[in-house]
N, C-alpha and C. Protein backbone atom coordinates (compact mmCIF):
# COMPACT_ATOMS: atom_id res chain seq x y z
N UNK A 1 24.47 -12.48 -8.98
CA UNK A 1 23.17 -12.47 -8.35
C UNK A 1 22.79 -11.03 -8.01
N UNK A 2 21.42 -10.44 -8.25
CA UNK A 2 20.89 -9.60 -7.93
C UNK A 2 20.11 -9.56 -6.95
N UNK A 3 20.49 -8.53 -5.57
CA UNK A 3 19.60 -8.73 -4.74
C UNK A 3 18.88 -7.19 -4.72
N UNK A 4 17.77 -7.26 -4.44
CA UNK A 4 16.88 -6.06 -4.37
C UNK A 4 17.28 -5.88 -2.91
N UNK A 5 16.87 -4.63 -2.74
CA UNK A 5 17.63 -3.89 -1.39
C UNK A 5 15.72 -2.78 -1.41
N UNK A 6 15.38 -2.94 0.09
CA UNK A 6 14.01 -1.51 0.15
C UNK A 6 13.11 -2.53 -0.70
N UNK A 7 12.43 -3.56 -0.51
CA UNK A 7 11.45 -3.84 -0.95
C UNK A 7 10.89 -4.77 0.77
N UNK A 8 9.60 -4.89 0.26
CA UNK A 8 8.19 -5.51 1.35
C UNK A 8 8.29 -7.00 0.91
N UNK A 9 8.63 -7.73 2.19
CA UNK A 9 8.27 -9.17 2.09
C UNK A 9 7.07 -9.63 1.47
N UNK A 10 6.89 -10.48 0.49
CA UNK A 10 6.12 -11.12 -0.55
C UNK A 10 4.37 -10.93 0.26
N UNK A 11 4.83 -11.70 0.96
CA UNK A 11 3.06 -11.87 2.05
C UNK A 11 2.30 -10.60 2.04
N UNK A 12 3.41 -9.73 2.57
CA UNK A 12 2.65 -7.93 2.53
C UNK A 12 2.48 -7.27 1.40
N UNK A 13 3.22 -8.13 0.21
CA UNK A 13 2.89 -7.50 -1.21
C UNK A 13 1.53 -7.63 -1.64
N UNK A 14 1.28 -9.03 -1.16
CA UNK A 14 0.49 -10.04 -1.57
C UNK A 14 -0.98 -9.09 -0.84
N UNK A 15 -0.86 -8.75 -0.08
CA UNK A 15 -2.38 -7.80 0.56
C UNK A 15 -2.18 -6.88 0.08
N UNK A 16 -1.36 -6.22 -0.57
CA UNK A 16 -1.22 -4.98 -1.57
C UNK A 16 -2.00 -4.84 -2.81
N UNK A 17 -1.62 -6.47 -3.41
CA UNK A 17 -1.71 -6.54 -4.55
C UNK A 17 -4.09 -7.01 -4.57
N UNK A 18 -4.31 -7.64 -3.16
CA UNK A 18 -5.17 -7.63 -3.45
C UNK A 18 -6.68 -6.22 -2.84
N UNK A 19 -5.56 -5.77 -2.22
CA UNK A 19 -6.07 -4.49 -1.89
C UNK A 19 -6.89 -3.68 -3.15
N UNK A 20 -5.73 -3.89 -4.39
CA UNK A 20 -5.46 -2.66 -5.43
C UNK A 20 -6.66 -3.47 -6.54
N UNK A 21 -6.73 -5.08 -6.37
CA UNK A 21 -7.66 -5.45 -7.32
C UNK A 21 -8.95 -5.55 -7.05
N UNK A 22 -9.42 -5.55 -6.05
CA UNK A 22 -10.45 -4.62 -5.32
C UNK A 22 -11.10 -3.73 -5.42
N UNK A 23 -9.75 -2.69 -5.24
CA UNK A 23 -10.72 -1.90 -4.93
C UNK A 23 -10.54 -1.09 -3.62
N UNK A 24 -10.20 -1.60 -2.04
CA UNK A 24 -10.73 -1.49 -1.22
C UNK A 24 -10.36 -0.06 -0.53
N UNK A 25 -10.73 0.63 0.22
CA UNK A 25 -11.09 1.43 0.49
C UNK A 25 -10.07 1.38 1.72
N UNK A 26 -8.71 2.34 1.95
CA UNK A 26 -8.38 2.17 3.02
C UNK A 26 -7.41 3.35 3.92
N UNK A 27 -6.83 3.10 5.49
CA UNK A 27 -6.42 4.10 5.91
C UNK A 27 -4.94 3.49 5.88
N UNK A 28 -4.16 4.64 5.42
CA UNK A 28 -3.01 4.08 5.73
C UNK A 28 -1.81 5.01 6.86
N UNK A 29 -1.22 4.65 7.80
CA UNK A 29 -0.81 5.00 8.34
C UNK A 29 0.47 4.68 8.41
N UNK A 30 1.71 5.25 8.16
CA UNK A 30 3.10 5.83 8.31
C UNK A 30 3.87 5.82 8.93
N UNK A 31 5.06 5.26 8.54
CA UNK A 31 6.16 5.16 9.70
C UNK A 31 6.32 6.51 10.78
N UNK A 32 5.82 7.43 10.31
CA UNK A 32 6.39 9.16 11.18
C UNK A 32 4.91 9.08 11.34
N UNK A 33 3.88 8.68 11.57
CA UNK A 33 2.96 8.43 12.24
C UNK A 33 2.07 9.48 11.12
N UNK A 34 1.93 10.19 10.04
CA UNK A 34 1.02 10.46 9.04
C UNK A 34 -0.19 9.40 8.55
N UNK A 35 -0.94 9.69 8.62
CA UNK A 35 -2.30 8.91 8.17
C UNK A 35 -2.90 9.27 6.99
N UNK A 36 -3.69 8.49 6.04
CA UNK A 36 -3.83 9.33 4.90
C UNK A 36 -4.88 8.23 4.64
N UNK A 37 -6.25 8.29 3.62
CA UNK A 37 -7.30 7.63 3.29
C UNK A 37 -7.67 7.64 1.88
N UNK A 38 -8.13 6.34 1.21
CA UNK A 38 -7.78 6.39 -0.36
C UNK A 38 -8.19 4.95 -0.69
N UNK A 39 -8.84 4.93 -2.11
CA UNK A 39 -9.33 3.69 -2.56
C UNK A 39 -7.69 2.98 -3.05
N UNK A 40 -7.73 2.03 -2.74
CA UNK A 40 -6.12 1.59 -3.89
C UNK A 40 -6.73 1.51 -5.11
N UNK A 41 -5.48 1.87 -6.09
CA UNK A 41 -5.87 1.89 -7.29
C UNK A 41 -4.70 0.95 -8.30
N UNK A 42 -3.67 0.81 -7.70
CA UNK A 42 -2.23 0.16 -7.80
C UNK A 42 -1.25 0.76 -7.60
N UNK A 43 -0.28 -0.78 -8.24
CA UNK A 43 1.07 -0.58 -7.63
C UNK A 43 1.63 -0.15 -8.93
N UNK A 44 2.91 0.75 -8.79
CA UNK A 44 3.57 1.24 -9.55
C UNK A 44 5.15 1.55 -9.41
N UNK A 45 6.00 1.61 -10.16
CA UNK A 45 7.65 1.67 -10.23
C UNK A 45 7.83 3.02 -10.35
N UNK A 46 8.87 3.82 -9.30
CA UNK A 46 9.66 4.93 -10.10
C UNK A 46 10.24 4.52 -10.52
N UNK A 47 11.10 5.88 -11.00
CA UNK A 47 12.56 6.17 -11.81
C UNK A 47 12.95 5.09 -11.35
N UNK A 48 13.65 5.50 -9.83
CA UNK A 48 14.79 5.13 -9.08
C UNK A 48 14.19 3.26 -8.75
N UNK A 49 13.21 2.97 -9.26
CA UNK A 49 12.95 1.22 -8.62
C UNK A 49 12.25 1.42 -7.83
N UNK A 50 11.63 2.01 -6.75
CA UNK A 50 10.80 2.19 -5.49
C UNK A 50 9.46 2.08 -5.80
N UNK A 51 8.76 0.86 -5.23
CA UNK A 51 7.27 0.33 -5.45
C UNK A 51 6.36 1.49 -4.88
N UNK A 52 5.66 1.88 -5.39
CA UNK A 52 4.85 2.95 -5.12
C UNK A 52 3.17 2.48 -5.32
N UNK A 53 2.42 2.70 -4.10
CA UNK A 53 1.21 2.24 -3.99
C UNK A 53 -0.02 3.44 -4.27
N UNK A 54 -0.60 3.66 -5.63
CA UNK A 54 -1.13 4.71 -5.78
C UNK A 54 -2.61 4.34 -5.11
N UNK A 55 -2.89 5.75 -4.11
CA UNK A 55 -4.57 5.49 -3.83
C UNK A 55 -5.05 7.00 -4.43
N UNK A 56 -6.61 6.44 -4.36
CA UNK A 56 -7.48 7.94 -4.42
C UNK A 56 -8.12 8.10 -3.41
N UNK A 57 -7.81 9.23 -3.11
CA UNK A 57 -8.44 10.10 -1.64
C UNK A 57 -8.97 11.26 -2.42
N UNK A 58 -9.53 11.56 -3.85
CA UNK A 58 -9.88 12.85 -4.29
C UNK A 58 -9.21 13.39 -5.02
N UNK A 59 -7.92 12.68 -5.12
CA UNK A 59 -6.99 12.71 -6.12
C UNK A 59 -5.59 11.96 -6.06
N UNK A 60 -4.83 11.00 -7.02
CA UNK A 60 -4.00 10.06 -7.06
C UNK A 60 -2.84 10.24 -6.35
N UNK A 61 -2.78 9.86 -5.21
CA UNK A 61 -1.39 9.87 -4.40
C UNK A 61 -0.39 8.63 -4.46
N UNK A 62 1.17 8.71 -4.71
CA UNK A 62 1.73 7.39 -4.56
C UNK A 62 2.72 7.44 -3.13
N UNK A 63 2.33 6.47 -2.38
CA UNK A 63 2.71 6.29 -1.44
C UNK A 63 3.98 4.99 -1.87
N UNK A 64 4.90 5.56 -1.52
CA UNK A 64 6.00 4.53 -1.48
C UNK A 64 5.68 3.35 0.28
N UNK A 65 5.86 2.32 -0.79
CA UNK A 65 5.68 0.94 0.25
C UNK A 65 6.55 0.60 1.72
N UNK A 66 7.62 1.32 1.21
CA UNK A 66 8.60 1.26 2.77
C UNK A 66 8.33 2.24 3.63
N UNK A 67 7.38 3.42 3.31
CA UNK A 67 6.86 4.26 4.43
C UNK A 67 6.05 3.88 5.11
N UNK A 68 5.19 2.42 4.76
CA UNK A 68 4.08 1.96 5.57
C UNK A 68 4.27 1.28 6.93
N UNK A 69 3.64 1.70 7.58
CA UNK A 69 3.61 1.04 8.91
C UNK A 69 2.19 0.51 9.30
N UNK A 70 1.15 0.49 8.89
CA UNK A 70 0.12 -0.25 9.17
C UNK A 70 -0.69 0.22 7.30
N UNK A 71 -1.44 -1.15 7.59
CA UNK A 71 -3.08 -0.69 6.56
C UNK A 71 -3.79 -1.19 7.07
N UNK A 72 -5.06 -0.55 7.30
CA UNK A 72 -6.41 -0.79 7.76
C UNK A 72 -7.51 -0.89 6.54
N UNK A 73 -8.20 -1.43 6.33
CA UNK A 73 -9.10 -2.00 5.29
C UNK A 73 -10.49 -1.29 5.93
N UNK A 74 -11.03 0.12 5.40
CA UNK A 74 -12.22 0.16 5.74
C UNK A 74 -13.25 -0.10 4.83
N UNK A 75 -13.48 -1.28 3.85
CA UNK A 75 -14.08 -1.19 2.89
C UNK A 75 -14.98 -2.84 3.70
N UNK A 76 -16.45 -2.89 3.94
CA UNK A 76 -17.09 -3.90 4.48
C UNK A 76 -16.63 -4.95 3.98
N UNK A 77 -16.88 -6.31 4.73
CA UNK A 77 -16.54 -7.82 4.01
C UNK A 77 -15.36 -7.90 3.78
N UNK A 78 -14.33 -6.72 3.48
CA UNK A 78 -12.88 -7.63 2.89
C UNK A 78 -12.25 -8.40 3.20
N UNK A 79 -11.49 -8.94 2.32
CA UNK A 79 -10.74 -10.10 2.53
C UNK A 79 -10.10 -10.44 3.80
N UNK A 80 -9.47 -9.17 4.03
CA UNK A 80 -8.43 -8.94 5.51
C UNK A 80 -8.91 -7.68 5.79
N UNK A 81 -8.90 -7.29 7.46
CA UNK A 81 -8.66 -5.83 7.73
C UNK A 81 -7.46 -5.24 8.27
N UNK A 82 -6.84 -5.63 7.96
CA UNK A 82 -5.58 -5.05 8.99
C UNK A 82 -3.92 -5.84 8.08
N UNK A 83 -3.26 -4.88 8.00
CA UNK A 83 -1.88 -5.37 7.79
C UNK A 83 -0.82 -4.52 8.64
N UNK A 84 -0.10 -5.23 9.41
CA UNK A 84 1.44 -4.52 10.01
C UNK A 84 2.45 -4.67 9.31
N UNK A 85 3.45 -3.81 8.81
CA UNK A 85 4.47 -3.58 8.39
C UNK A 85 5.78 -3.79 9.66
């Protein structure tokens, strides 16, 4: 049996995943308390296996998923505004 080790419970993937098909427009804020702002654009794999959540803020950043500690949804109407890690 293979167990994955450093991955985000399904539910929080699951607002990831509809974050990124979206579109939505959001702030994300960091376990060491860094904040950073960016359309999602998707999810993506390194090398090493580590889910990486690319946004655009002006240019493509990948934020690895276990650094998150909150997302805020500032994009009107969405689905959800708010996710805790």
């Amino acid at each position: 049996m293979i167990v994955k080790k450093n991955v985000i419970a399904c539910e929080l993937h699951d607002y990831i995943e509809v974050a990124c098909m979206y579109g939505y427009q959001l702030k994300l804020i960091l376990k060491d308390g860094q904040a950073m702002e960016g359309k999602a654009v998707d999810i993506v794999q390194s090398a090493d296996h580590r889910e990486l959540l690319v946004i655009d803020g002006g240019n493509h950043q990948q934020v690895d998923l276990m650094t998150l500690s909150k997302i805020q949804v500032l994009t009107p109407n969405a689905k959800f505004t708010e996710v805790v890690f």
